[in-house]
N, C-alpha and C. Protein backbone atom coordinates (compact mmCIF):
# COMPACT_ATOMS: atom_id res chain seq x y z
N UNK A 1 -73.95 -2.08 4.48
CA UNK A 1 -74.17 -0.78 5.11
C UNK A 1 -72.86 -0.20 5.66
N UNK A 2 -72.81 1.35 6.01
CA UNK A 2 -71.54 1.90 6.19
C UNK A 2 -71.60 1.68 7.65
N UNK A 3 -70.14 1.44 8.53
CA UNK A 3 -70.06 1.20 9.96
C UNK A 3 -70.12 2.76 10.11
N UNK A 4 -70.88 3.22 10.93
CA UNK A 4 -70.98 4.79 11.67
C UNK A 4 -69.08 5.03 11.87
N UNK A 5 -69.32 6.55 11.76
CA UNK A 5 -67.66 7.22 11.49
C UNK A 5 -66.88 6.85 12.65
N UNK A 6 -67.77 6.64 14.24
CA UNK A 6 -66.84 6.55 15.75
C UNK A 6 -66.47 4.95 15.49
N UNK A 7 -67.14 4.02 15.30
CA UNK A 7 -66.96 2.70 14.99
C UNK A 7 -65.86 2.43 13.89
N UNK A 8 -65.19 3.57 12.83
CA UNK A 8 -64.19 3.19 11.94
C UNK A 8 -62.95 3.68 12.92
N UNK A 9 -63.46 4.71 13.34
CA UNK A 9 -62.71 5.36 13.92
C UNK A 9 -61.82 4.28 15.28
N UNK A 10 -62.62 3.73 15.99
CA UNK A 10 -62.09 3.07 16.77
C UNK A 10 -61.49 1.63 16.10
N UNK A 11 -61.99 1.06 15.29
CA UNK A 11 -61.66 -0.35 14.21
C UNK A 11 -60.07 0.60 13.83
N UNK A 12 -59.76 1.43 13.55
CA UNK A 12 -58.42 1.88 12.95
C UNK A 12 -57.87 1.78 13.96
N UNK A 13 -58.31 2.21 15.00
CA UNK A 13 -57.03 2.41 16.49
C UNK A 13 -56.77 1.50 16.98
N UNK A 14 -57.87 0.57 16.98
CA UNK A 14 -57.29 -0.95 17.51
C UNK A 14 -56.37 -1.61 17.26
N UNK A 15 -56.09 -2.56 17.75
CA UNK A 15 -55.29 -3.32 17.38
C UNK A 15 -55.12 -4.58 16.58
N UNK A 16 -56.17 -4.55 16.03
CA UNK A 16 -56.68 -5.57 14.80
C UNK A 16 -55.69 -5.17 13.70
N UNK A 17 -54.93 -6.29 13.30
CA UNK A 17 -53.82 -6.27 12.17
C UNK A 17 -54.59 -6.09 11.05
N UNK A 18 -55.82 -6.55 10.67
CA UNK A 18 -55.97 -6.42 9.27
C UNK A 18 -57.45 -6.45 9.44
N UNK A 19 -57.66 -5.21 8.61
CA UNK A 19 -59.56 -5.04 8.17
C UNK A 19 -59.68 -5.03 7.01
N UNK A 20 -60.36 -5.52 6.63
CA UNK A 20 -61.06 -6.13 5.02
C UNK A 20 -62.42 -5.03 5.27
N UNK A 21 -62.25 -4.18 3.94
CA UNK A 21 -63.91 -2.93 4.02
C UNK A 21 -63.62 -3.05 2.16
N UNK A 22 -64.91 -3.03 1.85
CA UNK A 22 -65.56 -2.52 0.80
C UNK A 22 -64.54 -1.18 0.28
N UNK A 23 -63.97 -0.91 -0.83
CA UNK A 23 -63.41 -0.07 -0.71
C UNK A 23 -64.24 1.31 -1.02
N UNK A 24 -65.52 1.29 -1.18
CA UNK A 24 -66.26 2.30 -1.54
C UNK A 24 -66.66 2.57 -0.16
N UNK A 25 -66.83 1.95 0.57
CA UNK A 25 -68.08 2.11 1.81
C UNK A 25 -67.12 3.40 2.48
N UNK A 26 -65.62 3.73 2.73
CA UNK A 26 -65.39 4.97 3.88
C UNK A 26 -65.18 6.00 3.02
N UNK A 27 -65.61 6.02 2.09
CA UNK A 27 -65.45 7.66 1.17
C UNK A 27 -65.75 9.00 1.62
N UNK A 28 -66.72 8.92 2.51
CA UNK A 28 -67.15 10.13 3.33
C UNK A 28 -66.06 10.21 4.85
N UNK A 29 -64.97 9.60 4.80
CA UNK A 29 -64.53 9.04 6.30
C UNK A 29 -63.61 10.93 5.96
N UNK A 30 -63.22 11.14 7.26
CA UNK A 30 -62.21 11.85 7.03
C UNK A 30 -61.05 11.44 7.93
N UNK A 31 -60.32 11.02 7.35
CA UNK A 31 -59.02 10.12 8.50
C UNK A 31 -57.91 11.30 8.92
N UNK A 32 -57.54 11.22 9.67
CA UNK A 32 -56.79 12.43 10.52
C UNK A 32 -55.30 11.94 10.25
N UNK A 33 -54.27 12.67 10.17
CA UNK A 33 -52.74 12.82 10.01
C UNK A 33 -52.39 11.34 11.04
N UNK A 34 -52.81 11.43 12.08
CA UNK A 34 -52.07 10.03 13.06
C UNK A 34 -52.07 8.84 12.68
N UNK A 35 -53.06 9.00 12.08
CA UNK A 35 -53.68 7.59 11.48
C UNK A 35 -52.21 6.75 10.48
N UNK A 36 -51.58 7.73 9.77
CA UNK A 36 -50.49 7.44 9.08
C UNK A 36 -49.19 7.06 10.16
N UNK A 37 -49.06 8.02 11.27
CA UNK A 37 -48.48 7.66 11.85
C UNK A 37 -48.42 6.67 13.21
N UNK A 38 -49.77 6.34 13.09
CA UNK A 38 -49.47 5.27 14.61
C UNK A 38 -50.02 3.74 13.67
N UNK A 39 -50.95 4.02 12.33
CA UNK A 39 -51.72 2.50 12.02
C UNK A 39 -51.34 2.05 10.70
N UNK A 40 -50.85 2.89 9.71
CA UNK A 40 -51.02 2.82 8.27
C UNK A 40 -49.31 3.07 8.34
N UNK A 41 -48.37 2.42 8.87
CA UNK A 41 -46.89 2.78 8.51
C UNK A 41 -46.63 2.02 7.29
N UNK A 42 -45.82 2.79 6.59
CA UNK A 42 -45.73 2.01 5.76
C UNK A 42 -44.29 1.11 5.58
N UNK A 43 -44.00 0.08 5.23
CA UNK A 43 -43.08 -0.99 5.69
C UNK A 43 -41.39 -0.28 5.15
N UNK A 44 -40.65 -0.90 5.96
CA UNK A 44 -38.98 -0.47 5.44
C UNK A 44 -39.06 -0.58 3.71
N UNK A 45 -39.59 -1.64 3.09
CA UNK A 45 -39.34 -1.95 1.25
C UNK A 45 -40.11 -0.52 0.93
N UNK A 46 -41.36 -0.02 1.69
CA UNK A 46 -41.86 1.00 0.87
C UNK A 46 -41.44 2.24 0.83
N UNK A 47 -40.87 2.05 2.15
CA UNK A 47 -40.23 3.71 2.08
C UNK A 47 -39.32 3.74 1.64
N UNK A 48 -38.40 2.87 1.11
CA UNK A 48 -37.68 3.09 0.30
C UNK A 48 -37.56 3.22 -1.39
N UNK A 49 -38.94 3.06 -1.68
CA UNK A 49 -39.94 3.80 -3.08
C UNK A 49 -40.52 4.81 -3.04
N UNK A 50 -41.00 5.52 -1.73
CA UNK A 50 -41.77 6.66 -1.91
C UNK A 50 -40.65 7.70 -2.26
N UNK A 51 -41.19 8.59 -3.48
CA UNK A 51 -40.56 9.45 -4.06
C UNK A 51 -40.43 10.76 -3.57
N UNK A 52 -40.88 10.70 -2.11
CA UNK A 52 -40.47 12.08 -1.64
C UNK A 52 -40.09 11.95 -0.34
N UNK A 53 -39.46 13.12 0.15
CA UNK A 53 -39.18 12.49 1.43
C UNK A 53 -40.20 13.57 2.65
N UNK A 54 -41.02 14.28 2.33
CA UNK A 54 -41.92 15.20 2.83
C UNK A 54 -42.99 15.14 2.46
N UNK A 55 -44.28 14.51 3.01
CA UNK A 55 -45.47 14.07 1.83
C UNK A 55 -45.89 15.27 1.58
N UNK A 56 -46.41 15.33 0.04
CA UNK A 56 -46.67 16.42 -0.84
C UNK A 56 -48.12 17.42 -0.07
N UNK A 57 -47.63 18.36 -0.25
CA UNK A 57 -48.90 19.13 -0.03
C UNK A 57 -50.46 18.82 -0.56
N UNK A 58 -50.03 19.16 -2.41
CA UNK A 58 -51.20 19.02 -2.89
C UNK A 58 -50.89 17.79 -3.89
N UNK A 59 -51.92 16.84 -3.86
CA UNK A 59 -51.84 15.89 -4.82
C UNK A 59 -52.55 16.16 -5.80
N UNK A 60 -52.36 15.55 -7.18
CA UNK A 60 -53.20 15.49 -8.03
C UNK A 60 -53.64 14.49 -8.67
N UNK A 61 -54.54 13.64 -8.32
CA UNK A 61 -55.02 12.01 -9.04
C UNK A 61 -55.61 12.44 -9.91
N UNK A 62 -55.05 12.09 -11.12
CA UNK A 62 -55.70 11.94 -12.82
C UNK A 62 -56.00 10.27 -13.06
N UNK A 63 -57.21 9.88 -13.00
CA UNK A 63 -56.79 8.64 -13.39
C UNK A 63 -57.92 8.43 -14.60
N UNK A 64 -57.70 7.88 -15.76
CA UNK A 64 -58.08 7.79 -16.72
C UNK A 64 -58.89 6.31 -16.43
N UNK A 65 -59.94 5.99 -17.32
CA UNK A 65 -60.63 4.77 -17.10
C UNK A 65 -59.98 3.70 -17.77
N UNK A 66 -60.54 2.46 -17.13
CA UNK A 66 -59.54 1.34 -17.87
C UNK A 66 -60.42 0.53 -18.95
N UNK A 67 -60.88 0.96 -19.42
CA UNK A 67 -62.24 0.43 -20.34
C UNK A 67 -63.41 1.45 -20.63
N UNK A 68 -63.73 1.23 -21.88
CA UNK A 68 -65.27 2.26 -22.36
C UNK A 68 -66.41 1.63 -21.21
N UNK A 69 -66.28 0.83 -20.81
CA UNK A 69 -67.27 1.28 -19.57
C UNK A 69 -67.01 1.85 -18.45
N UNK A 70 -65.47 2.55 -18.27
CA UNK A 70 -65.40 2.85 -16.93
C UNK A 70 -64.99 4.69 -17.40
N UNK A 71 -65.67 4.93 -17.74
CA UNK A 71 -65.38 6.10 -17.97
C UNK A 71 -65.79 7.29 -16.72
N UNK A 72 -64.26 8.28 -17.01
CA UNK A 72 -63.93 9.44 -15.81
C UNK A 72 -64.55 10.82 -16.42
N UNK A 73 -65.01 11.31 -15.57
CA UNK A 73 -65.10 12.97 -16.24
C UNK A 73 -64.14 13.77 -15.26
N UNK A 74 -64.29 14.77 -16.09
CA UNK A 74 -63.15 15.45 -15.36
C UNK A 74 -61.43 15.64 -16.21
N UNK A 75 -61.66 14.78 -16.91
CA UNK A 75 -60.38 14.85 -18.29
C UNK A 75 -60.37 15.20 -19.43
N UNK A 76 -61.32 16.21 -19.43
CA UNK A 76 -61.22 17.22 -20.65
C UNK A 76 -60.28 18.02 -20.69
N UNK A 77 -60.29 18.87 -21.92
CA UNK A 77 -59.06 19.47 -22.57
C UNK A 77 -59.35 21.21 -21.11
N UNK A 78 -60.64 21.37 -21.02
CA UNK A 78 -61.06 22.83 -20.54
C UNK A 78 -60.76 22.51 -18.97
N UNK A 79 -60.74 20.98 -18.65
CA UNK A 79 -60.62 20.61 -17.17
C UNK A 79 -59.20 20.80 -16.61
N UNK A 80 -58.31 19.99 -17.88
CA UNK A 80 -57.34 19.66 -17.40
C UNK A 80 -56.04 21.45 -17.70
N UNK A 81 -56.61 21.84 -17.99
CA UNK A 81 -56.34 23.57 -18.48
C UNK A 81 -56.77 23.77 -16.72
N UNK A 82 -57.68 24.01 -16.59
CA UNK A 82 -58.28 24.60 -15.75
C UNK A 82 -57.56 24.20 -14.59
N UNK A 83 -56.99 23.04 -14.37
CA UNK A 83 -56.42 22.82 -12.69
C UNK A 83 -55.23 23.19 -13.09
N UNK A 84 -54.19 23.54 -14.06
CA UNK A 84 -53.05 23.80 -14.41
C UNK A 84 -52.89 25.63 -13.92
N UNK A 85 -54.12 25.93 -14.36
CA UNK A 85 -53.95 27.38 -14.27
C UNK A 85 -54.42 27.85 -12.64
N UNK A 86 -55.29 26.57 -11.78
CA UNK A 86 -55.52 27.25 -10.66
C UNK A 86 -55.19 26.36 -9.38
N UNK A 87 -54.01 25.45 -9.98
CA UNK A 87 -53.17 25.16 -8.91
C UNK A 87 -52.00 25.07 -8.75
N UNK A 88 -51.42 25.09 -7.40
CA UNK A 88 -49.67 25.54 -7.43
C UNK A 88 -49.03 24.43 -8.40
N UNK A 89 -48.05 25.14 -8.19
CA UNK A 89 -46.93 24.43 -9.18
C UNK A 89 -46.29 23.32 -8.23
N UNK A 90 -46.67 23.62 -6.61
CA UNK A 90 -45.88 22.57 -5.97
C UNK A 90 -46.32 21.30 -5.84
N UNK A 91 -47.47 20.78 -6.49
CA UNK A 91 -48.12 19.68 -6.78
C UNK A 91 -48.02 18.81 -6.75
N UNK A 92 -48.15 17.30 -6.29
CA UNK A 92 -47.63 16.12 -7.10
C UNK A 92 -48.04 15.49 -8.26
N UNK A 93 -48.01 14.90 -9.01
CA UNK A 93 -48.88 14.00 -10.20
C UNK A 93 -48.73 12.69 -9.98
N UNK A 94 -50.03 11.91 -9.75
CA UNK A 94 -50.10 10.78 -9.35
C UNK A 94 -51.50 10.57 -10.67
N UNK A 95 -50.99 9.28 -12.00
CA UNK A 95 -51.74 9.18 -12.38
C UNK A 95 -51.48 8.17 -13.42
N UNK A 96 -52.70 7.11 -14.09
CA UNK A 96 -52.36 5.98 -14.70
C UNK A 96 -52.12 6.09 -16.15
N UNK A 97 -51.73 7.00 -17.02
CA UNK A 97 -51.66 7.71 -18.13
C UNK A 97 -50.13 8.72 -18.04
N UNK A 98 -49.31 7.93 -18.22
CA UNK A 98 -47.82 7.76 -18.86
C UNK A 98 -47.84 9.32 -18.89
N UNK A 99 -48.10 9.46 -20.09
CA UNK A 99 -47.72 10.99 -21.05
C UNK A 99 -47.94 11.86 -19.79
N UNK A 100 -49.02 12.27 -18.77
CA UNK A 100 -49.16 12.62 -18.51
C UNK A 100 -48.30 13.70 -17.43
N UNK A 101 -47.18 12.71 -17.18
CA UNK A 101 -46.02 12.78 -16.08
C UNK A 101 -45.63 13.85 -17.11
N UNK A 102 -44.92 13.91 -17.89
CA UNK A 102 -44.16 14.40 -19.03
C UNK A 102 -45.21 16.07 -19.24
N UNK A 103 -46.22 16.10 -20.01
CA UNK A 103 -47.03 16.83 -19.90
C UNK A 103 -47.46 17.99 -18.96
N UNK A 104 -47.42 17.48 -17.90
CA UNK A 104 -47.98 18.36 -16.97
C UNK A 104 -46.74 18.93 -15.46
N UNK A 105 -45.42 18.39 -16.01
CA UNK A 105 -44.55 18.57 -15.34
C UNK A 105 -43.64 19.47 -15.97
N UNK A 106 -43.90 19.50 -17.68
CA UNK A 106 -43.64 20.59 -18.75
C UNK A 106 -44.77 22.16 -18.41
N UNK A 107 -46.30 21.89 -18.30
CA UNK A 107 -47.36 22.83 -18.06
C UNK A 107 -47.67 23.26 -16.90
N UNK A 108 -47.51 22.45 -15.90
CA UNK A 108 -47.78 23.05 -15.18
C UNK A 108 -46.27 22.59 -13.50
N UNK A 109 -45.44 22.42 -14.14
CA UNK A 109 -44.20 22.34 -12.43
C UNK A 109 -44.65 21.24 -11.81
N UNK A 110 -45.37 20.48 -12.15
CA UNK A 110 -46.08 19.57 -11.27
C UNK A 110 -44.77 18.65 -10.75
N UNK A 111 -44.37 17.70 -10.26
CA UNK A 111 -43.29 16.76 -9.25
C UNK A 111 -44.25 15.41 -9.92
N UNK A 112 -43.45 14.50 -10.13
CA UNK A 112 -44.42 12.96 -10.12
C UNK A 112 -43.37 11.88 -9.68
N UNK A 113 -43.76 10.68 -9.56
CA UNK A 113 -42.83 9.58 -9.43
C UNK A 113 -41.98 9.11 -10.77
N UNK A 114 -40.67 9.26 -10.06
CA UNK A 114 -39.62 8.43 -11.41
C UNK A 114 -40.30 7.34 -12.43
N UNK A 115 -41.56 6.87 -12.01
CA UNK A 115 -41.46 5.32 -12.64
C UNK A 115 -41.61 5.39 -14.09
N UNK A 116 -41.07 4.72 -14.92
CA UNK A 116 -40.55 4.35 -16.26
C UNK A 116 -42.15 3.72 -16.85
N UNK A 117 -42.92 3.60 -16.07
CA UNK A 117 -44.40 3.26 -16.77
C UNK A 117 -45.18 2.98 -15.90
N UNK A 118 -46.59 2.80 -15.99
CA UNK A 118 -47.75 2.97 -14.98
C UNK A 118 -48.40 2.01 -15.28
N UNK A 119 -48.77 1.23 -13.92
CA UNK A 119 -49.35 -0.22 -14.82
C UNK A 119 -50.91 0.20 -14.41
N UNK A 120 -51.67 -0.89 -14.86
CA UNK A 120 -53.44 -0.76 -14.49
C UNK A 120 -53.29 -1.53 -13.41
N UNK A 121 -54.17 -0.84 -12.34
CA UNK A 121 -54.37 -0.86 -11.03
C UNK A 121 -54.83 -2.69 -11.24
N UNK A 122 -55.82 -2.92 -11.89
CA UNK A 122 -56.21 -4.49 -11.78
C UNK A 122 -55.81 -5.52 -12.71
N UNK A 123 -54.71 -5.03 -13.29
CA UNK A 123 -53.24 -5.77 -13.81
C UNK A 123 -52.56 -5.93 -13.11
N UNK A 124 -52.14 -5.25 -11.50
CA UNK A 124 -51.00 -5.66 -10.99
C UNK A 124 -50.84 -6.47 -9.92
N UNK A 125 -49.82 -6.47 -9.74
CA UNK A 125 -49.62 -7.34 -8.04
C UNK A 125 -49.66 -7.21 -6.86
N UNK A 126 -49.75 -7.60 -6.19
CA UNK A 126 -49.76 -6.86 -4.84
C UNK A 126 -48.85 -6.65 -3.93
N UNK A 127 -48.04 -6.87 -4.60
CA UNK A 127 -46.36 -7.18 -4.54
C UNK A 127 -45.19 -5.63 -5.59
N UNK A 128 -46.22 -4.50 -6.05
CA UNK A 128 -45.50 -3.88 -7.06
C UNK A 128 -45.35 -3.04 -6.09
N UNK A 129 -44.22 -2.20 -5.42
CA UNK A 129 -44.45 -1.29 -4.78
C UNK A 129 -44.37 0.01 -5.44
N UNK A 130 -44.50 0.38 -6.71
CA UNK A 130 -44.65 1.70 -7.31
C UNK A 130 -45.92 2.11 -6.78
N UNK A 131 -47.12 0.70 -7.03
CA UNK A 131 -48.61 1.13 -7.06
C UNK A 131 -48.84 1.65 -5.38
N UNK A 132 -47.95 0.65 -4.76
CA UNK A 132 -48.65 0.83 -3.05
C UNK A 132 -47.98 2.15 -2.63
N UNK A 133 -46.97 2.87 -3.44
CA UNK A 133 -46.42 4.05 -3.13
C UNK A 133 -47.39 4.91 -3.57
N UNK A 134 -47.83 4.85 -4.52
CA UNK A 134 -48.51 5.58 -5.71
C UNK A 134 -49.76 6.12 -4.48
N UNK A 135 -50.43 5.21 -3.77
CA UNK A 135 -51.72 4.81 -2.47
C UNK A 135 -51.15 5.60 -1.61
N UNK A 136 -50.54 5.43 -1.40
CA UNK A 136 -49.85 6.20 0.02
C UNK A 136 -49.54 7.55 -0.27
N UNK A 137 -48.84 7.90 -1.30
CA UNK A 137 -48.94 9.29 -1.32
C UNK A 137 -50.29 9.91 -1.78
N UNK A 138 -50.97 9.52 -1.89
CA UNK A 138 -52.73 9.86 -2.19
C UNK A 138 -53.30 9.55 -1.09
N UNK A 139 -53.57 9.09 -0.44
CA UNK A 139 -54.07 9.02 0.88
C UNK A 139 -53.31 9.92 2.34
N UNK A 140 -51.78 10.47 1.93
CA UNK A 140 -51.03 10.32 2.76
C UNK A 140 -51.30 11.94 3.36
């Protein structure tokens, strides 16, 4: 069951180093700007990967499925047209589909991370800091 929103709310402010949650269960949460800055810092190795130095206005997570059973909607040809034409150009692109960086930084101005390739989220380590950058500027 989901912990009520004042109960996450206070579990974040505390001082408990580490909470283990379901990662589906706070989807409805809405976490506020401080939260980055007083609980969720992110360590000296990471900030020295995050690819911007002003977190992005608008993000854009494309993430493609990692298997015919995990299939995304939302990545059609009329979709992916469609957010090109009705969002800024000041964008970021955060997404697990390579070409895409290339693509949509040609169509639509979009900004993405330098990285030379995109691994699958449950291929990697927990140790890669492209991916935990990749989190942070999507959450951030």
């Amino acid at each position: 069951p989901t912990m009520p929103r004042e109960e996450v709310r206070a579990l974040f402010a505390s001082k408990v180093e580490v909470i283990f949650f379901n990662g589906n269960s706070l989807r409805d949460l809405a976490i506020t700007p401080e939260i980055y800055e007083n609980v969720l810092v992110p360590t000296k190795e990471l900030r020295e990967v995050i690819p911007w130095e002003h977190p992005p206005e608008c993000v854009v997570h494309l993430r493609e499925g990692d298997n015919q059973r995990d299939y995304r909607r939302g990545l059609d040809e009329a979709t992916l047209r469609g957010l090109v034409k009705e969002l800024d150009k000041d964008c970021f692109l955060i997404t697990n589909k390579f070409e895409w960086y290339g693509r949509f930084q040609k169509e639509a101005g979009w900004d993405h991370p330098p990285w030379g390739s995109v691994k699958r989220h449950q291929l990697a380590s927990s140790t890669q800091l492209d991916l935990w950058s990749d989190w942070y500027t999507i959450y951030r």
